[in-house]
Every structure is written in C-alpha cells, then in structure tokens.
ModelCIF file with pLDDT and N, C-alpha, C, O atoms, coordinates in Angstrom:
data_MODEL
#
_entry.id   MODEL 
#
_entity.id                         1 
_entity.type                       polymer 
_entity.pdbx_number_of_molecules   1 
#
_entity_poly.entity_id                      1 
_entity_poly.type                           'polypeptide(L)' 
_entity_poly.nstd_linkage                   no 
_entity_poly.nstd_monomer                   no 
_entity_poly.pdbx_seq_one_letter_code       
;(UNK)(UNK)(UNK)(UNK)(UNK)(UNK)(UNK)(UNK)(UNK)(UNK)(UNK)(UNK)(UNK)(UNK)(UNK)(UNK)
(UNK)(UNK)(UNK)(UNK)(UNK)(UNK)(UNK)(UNK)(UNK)(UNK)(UNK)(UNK)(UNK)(UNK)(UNK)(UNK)
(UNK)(UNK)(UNK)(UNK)(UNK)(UNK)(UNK)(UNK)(UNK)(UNK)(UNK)(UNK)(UNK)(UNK)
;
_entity_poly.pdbx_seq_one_letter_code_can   XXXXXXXXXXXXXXXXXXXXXXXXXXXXXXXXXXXXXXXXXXXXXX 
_entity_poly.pdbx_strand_id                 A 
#
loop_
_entity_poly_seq.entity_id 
_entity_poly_seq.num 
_entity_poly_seq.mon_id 
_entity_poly_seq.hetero 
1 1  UNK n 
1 2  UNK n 
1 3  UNK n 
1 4  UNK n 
1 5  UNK n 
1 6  UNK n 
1 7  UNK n 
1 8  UNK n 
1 9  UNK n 
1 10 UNK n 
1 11 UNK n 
1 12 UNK n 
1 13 UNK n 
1 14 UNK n 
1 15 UNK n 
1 16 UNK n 
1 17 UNK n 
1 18 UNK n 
1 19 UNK n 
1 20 UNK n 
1 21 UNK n 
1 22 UNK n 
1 23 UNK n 
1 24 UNK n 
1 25 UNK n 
1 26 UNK n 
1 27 UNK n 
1 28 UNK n 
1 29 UNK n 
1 30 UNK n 
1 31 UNK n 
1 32 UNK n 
1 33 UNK n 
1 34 UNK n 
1 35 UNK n 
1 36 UNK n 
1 37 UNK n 
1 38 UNK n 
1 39 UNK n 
1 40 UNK n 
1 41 UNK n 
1 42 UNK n 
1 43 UNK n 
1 44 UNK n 
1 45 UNK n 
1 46 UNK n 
#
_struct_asym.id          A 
_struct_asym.entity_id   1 
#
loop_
_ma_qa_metric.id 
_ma_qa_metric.mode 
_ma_qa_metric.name 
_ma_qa_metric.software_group_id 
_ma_qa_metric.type 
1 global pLDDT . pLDDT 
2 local  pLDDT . pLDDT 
#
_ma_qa_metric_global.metric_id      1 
_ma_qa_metric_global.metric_value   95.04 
_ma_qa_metric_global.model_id       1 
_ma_qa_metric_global.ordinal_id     1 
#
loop_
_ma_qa_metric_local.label_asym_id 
_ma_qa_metric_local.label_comp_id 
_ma_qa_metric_local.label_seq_id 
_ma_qa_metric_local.metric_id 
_ma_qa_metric_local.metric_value 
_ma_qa_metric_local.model_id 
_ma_qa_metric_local.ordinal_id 
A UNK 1  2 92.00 1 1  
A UNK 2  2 94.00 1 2  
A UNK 3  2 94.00 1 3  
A UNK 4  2 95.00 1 4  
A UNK 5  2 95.00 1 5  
A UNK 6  2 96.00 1 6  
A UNK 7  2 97.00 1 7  
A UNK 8  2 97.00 1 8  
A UNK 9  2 97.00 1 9  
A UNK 10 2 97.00 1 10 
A UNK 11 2 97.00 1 11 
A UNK 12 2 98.00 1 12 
A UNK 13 2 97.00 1 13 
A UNK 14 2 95.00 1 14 
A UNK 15 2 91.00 1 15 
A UNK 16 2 91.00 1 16 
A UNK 17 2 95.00 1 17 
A UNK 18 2 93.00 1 18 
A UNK 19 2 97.00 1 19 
A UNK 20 2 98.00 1 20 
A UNK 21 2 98.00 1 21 
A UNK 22 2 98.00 1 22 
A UNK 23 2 98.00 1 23 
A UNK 24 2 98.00 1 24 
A UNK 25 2 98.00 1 25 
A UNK 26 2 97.00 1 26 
A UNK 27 2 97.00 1 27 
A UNK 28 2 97.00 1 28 
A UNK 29 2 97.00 1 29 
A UNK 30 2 96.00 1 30 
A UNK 31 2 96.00 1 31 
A UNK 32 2 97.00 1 32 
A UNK 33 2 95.00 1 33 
A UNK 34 2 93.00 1 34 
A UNK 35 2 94.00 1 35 
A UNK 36 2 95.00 1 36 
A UNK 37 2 96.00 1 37 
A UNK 38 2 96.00 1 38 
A UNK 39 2 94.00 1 39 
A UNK 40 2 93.00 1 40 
A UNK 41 2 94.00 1 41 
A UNK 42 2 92.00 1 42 
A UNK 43 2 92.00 1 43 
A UNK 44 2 92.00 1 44 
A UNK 45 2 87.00 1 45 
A UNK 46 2 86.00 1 46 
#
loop_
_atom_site.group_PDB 
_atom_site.id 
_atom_site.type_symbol 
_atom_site.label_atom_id 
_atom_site.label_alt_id 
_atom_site.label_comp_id 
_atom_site.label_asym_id 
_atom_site.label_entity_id 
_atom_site.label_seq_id 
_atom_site.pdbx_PDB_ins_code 
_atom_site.Cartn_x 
_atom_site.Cartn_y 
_atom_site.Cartn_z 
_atom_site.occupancy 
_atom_site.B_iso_or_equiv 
_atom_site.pdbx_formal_charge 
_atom_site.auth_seq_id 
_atom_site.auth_comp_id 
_atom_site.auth_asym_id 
_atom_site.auth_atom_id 
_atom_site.pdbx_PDB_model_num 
ATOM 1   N N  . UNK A 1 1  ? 112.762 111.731 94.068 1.00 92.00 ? 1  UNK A N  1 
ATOM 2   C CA . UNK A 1 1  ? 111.496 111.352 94.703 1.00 92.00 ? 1  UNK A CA 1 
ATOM 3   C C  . UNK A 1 1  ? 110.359 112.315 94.350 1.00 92.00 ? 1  UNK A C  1 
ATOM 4   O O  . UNK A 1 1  ? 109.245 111.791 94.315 1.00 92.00 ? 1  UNK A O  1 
ATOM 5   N N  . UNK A 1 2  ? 110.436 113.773 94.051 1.00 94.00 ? 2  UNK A N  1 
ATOM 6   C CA . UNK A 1 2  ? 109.413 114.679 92.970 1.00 94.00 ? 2  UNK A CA 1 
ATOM 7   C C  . UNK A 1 2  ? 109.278 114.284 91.748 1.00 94.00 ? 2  UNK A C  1 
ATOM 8   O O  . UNK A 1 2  ? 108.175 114.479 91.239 1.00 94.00 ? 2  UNK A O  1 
ATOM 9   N N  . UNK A 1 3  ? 110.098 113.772 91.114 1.00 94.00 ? 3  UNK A N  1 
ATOM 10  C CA . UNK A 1 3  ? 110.154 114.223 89.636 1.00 94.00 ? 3  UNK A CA 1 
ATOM 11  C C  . UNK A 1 3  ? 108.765 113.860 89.281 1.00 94.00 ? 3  UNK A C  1 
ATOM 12  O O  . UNK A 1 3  ? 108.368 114.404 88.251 1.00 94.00 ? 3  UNK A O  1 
ATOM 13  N N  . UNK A 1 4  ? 107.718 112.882 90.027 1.00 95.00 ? 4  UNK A N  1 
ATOM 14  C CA . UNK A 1 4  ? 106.224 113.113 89.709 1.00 95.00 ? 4  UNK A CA 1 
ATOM 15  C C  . UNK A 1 4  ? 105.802 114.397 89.835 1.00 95.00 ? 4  UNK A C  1 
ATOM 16  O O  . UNK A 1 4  ? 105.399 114.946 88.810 1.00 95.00 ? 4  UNK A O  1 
ATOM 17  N N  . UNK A 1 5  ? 105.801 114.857 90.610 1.00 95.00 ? 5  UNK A N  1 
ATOM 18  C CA . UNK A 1 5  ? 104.773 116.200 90.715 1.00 95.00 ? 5  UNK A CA 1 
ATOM 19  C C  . UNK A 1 5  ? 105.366 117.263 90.085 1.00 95.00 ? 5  UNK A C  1 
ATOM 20  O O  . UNK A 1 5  ? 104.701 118.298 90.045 1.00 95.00 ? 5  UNK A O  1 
ATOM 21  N N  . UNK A 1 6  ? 107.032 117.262 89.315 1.00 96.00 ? 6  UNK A N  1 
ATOM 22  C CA . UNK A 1 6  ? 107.506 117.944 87.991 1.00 96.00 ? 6  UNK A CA 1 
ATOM 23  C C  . UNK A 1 6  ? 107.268 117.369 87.213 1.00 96.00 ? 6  UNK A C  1 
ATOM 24  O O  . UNK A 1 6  ? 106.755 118.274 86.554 1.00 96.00 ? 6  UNK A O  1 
ATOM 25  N N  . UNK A 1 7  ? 107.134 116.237 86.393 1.00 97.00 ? 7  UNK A N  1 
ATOM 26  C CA . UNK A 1 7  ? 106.642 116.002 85.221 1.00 97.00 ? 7  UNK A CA 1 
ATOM 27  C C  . UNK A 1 7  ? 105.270 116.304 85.483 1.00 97.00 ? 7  UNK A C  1 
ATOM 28  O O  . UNK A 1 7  ? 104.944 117.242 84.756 1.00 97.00 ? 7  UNK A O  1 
ATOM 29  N N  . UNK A 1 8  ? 104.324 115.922 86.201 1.00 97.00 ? 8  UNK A N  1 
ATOM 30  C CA . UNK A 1 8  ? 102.621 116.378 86.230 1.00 97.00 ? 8  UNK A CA 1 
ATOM 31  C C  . UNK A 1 8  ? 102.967 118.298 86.089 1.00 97.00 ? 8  UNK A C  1 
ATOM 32  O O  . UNK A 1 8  ? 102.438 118.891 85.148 1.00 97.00 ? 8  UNK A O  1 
ATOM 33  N N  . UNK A 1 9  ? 103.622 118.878 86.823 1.00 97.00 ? 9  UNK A N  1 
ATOM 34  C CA . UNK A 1 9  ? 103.564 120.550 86.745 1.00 97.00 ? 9  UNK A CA 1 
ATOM 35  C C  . UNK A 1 9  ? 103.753 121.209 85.311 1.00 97.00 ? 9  UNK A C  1 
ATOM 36  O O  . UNK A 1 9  ? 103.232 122.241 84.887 1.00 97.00 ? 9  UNK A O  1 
ATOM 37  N N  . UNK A 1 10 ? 104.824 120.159 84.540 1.00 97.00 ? 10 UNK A N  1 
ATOM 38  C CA . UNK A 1 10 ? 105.516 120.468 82.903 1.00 97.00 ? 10 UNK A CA 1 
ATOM 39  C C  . UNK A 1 10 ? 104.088 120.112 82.419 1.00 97.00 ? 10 UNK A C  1 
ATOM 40  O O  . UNK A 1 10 ? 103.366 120.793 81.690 1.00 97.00 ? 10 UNK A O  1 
ATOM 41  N N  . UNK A 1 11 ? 103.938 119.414 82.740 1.00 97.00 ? 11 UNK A N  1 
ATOM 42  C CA . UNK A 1 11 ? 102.416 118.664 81.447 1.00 97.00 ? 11 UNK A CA 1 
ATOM 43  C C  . UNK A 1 11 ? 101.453 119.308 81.849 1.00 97.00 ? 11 UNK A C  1 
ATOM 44  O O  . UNK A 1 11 ? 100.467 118.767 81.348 1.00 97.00 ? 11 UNK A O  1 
ATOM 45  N N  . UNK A 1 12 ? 101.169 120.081 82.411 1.00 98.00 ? 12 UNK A N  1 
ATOM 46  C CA . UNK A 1 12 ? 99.570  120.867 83.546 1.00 98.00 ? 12 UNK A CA 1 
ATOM 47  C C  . UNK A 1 12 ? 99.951  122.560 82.652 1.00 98.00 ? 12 UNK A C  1 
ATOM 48  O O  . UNK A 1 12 ? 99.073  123.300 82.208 1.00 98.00 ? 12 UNK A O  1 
ATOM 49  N N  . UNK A 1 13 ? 101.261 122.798 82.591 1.00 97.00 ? 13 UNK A N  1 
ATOM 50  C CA . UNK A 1 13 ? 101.415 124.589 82.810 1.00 97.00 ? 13 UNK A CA 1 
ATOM 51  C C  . UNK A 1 13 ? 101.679 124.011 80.895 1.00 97.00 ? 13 UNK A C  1 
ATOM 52  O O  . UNK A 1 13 ? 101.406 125.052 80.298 1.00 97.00 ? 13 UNK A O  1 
ATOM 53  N N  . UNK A 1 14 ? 101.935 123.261 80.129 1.00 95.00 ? 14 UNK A N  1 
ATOM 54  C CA . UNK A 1 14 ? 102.423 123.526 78.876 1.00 95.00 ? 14 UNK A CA 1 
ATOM 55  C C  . UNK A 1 14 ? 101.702 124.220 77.780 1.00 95.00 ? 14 UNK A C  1 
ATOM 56  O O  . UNK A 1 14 ? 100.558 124.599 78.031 1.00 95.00 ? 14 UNK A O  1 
ATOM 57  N N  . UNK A 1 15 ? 102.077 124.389 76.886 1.00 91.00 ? 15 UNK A N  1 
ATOM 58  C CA . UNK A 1 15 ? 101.442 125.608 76.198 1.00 91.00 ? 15 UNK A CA 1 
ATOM 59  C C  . UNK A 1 15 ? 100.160 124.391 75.277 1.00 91.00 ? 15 UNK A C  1 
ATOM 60  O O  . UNK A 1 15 ? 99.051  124.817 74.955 1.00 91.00 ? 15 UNK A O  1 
ATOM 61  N N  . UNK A 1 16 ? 100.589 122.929 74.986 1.00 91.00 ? 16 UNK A N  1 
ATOM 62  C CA . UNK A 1 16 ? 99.919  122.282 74.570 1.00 91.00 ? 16 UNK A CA 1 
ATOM 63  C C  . UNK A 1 16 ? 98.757  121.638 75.306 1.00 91.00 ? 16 UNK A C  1 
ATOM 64  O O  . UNK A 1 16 ? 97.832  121.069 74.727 1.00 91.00 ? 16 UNK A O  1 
ATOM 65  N N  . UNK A 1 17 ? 98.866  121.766 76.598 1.00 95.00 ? 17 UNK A N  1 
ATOM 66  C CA . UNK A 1 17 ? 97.451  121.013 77.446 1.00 95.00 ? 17 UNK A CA 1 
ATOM 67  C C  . UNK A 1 17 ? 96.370  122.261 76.898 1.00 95.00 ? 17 UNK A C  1 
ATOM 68  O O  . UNK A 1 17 ? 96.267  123.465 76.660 1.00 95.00 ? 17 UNK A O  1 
ATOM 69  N N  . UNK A 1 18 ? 95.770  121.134 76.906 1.00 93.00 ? 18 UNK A N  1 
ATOM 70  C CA . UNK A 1 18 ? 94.046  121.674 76.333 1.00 93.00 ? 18 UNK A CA 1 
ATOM 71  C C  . UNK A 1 18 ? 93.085  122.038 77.102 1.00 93.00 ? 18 UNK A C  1 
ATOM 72  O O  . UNK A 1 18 ? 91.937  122.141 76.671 1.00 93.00 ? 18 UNK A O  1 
ATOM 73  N N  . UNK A 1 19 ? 93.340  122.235 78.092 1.00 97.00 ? 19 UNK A N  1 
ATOM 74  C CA . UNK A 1 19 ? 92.562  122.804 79.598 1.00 97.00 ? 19 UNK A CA 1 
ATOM 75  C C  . UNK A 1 19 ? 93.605  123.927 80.260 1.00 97.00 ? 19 UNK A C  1 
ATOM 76  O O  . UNK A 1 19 ? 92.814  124.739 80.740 1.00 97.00 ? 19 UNK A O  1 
ATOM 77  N N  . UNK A 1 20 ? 94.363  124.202 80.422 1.00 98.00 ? 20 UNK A N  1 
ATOM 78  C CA . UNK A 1 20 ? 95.279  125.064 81.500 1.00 98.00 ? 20 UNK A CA 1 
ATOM 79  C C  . UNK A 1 20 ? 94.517  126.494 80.935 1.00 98.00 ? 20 UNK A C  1 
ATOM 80  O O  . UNK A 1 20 ? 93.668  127.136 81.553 1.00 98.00 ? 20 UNK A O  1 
ATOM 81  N N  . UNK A 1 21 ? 95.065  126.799 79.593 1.00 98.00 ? 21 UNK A N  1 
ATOM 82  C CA . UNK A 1 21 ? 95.205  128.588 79.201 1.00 98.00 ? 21 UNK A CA 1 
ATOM 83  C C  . UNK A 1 21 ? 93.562  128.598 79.440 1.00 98.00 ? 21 UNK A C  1 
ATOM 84  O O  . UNK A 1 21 ? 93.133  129.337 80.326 1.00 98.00 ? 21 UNK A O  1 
ATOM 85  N N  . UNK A 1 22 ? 92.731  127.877 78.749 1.00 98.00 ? 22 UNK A N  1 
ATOM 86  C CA . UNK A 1 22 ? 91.046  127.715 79.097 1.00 98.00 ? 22 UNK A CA 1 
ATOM 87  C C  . UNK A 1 22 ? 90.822  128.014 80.146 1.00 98.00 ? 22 UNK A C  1 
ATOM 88  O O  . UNK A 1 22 ? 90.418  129.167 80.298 1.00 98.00 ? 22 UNK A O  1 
ATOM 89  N N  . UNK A 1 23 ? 90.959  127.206 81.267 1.00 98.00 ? 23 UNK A N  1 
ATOM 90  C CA . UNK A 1 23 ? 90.432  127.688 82.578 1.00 98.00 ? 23 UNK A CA 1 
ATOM 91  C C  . UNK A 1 23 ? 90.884  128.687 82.994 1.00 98.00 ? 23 UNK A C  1 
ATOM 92  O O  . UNK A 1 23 ? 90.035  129.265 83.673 1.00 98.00 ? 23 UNK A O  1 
ATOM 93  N N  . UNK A 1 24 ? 92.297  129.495 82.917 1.00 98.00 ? 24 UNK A N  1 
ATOM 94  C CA . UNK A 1 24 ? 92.426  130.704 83.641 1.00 98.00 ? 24 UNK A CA 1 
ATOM 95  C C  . UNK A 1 24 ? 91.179  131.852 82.904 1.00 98.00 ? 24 UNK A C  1 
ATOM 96  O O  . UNK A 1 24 ? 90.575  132.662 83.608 1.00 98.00 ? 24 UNK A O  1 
ATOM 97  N N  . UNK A 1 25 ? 90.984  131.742 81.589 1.00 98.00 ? 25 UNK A N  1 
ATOM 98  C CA . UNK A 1 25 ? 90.743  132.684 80.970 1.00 98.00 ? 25 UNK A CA 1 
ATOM 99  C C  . UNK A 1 25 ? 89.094  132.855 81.783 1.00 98.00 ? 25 UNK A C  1 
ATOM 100 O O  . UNK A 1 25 ? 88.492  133.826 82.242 1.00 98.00 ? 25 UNK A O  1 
ATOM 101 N N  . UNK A 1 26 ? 88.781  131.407 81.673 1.00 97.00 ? 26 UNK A N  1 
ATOM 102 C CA . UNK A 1 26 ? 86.905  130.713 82.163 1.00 97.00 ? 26 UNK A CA 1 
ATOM 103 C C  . UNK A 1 26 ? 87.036  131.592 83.584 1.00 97.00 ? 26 UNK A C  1 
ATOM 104 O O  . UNK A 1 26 ? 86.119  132.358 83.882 1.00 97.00 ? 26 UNK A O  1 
ATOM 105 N N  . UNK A 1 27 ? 88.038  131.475 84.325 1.00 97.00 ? 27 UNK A N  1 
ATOM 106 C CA . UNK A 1 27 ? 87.453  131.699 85.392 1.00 97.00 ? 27 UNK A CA 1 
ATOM 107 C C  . UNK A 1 27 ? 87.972  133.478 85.839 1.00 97.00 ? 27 UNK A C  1 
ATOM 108 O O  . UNK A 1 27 ? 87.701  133.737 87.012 1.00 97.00 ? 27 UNK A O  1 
ATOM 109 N N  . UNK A 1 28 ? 88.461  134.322 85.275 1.00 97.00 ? 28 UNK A N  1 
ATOM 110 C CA . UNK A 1 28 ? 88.630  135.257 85.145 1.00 97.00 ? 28 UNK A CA 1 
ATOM 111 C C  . UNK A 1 28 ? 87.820  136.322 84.606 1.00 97.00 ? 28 UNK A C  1 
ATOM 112 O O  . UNK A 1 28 ? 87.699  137.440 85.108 1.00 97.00 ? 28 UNK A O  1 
ATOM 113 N N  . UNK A 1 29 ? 86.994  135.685 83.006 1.00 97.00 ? 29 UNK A N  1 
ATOM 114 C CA . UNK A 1 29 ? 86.025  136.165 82.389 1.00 97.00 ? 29 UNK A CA 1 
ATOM 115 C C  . UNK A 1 29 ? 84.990  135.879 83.703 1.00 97.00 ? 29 UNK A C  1 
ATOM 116 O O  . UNK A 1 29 ? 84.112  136.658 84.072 1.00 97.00 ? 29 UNK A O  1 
ATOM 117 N N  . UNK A 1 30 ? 85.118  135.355 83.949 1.00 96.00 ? 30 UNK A N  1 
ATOM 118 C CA . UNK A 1 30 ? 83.601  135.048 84.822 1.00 96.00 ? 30 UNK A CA 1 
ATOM 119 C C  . UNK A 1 30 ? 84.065  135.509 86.460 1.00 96.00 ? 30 UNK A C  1 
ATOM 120 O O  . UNK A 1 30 ? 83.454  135.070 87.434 1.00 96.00 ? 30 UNK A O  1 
ATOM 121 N N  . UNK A 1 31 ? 85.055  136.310 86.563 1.00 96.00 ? 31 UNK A N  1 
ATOM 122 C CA . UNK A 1 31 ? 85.316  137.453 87.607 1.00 96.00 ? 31 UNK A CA 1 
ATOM 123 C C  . UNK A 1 31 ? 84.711  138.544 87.227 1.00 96.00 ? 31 UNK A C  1 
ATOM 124 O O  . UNK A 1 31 ? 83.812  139.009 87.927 1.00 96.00 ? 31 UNK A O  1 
ATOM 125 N N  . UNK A 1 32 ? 85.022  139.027 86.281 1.00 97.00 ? 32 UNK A N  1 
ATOM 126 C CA . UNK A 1 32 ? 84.690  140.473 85.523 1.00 97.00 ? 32 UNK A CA 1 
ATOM 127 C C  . UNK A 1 32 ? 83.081  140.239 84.916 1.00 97.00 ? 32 UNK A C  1 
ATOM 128 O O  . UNK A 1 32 ? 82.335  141.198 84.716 1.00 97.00 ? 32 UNK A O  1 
ATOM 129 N N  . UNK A 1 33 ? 82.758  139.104 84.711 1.00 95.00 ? 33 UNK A N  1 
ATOM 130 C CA . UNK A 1 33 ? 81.081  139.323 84.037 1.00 95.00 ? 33 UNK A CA 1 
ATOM 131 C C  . UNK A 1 33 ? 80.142  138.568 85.313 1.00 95.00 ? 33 UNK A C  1 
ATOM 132 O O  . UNK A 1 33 ? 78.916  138.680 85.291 1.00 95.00 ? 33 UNK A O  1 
ATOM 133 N N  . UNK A 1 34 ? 80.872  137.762 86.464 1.00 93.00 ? 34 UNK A N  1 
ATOM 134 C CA . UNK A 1 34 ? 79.956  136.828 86.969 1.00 93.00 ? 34 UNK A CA 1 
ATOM 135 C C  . UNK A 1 34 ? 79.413  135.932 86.861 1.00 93.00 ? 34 UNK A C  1 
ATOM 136 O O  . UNK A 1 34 ? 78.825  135.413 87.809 1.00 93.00 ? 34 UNK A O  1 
ATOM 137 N N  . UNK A 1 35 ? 79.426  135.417 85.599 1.00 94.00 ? 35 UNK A N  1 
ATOM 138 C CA . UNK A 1 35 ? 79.408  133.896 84.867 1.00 94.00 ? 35 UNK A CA 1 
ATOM 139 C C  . UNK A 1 35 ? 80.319  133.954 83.914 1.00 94.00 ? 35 UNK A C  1 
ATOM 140 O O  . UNK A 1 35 ? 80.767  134.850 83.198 1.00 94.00 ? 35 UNK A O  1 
ATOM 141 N N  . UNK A 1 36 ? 80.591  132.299 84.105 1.00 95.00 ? 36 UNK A N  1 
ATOM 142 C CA . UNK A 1 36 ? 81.973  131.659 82.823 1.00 95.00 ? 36 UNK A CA 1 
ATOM 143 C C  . UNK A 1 36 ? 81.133  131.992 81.248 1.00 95.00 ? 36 UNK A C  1 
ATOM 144 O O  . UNK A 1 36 ? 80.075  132.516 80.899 1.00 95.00 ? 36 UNK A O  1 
ATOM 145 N N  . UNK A 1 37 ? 82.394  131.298 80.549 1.00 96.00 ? 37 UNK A N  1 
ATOM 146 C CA . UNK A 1 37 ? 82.149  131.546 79.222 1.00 96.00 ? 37 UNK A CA 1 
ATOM 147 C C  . UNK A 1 37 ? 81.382  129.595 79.315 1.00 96.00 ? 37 UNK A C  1 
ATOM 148 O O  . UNK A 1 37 ? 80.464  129.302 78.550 1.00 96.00 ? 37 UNK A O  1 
ATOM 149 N N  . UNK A 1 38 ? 82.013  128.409 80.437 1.00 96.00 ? 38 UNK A N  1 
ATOM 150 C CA . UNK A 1 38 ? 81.604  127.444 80.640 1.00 96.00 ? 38 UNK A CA 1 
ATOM 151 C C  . UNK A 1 38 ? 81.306  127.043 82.277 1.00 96.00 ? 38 UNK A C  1 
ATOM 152 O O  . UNK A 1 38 ? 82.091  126.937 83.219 1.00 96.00 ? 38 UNK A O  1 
ATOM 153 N N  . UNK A 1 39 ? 80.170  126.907 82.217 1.00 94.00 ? 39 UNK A N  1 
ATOM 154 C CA . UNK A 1 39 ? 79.016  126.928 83.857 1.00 94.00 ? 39 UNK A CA 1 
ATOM 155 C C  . UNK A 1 39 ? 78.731  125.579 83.797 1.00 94.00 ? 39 UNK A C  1 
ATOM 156 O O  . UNK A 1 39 ? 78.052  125.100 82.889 1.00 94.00 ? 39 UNK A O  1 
ATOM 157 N N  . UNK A 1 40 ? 79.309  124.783 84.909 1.00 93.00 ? 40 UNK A N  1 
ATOM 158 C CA . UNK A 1 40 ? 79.925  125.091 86.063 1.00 93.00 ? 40 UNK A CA 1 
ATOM 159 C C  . UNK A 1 40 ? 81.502  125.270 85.747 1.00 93.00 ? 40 UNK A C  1 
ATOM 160 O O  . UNK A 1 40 ? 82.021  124.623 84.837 1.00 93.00 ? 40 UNK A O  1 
ATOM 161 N N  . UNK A 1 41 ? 82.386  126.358 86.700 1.00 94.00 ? 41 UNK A N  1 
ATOM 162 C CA . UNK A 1 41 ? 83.981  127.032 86.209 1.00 94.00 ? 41 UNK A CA 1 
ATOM 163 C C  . UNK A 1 41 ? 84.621  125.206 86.522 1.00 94.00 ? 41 UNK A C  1 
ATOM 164 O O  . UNK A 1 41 ? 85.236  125.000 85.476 1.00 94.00 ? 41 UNK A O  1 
ATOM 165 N N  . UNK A 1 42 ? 84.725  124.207 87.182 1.00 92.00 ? 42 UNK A N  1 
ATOM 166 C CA . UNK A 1 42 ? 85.381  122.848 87.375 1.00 92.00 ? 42 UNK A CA 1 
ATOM 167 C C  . UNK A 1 42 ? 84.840  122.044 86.327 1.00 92.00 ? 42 UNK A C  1 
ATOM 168 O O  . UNK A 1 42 ? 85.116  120.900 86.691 1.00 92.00 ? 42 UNK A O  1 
ATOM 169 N N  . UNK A 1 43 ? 84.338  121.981 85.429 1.00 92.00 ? 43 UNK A N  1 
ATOM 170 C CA . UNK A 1 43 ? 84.288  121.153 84.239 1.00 92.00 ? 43 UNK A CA 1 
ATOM 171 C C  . UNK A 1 43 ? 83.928  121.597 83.117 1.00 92.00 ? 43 UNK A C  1 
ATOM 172 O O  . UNK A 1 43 ? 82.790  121.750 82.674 1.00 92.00 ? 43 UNK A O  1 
ATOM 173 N N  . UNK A 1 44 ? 85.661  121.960 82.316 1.00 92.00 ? 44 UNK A N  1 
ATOM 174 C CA . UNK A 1 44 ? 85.565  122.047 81.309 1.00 92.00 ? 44 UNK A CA 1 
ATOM 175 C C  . UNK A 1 44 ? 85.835  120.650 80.031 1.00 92.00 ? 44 UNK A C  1 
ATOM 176 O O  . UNK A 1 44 ? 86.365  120.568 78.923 1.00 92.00 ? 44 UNK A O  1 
ATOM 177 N N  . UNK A 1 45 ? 85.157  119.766 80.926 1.00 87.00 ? 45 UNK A N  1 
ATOM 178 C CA . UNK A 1 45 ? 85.300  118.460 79.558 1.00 87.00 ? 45 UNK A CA 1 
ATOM 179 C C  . UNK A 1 45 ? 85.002  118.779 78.255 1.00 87.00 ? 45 UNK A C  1 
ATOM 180 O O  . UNK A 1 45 ? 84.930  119.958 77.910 1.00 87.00 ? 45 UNK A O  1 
ATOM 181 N N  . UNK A 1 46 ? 84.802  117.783 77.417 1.00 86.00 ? 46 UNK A N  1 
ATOM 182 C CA . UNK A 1 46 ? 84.319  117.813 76.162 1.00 86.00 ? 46 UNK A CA 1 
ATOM 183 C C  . UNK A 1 46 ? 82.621  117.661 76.375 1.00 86.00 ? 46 UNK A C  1 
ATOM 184 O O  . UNK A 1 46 ? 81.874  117.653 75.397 1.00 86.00 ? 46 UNK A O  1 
#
C-alpha cells in the first residue's frame, strides 16, 4: 500500500532527477550568500 511514496522517494533522491542535487545546492548557496544561484529558491523550471 506505500510502494507509491517509494517509487516517488527512488525517483525524487536519484542521482538522475534533474532538480534534487540543484535545489539542495540553490538553497544552501543562498544560506551562505542570501540569495540563490535561482530567485525565487521553489522554481527551478526550465
């Protein structure tokens, strides 16, 4: 009755999603400087 919210957790944390490693970095850099590398830190679309 999880295995949704484990397959969404595998596909969210994988080394291939194209947003995960990005945003930690976005919103970390922009701990230490006070602004992201992308403003606003919740949308990093295309």
């Amino acid at each position: 009755q999880d295995s949704g919210r484990k397959a969404l957790s595998d596909w969210v944390t994988g080394s291939g999603n194209p947003y995960f490693a990005k945003n930690a970095v976005n919103r970390l850099w922009a701990h230490y400087f006070g602004v992201g590398l992308v403003e606003p830190l919740d949308d990093l679309s295309e």
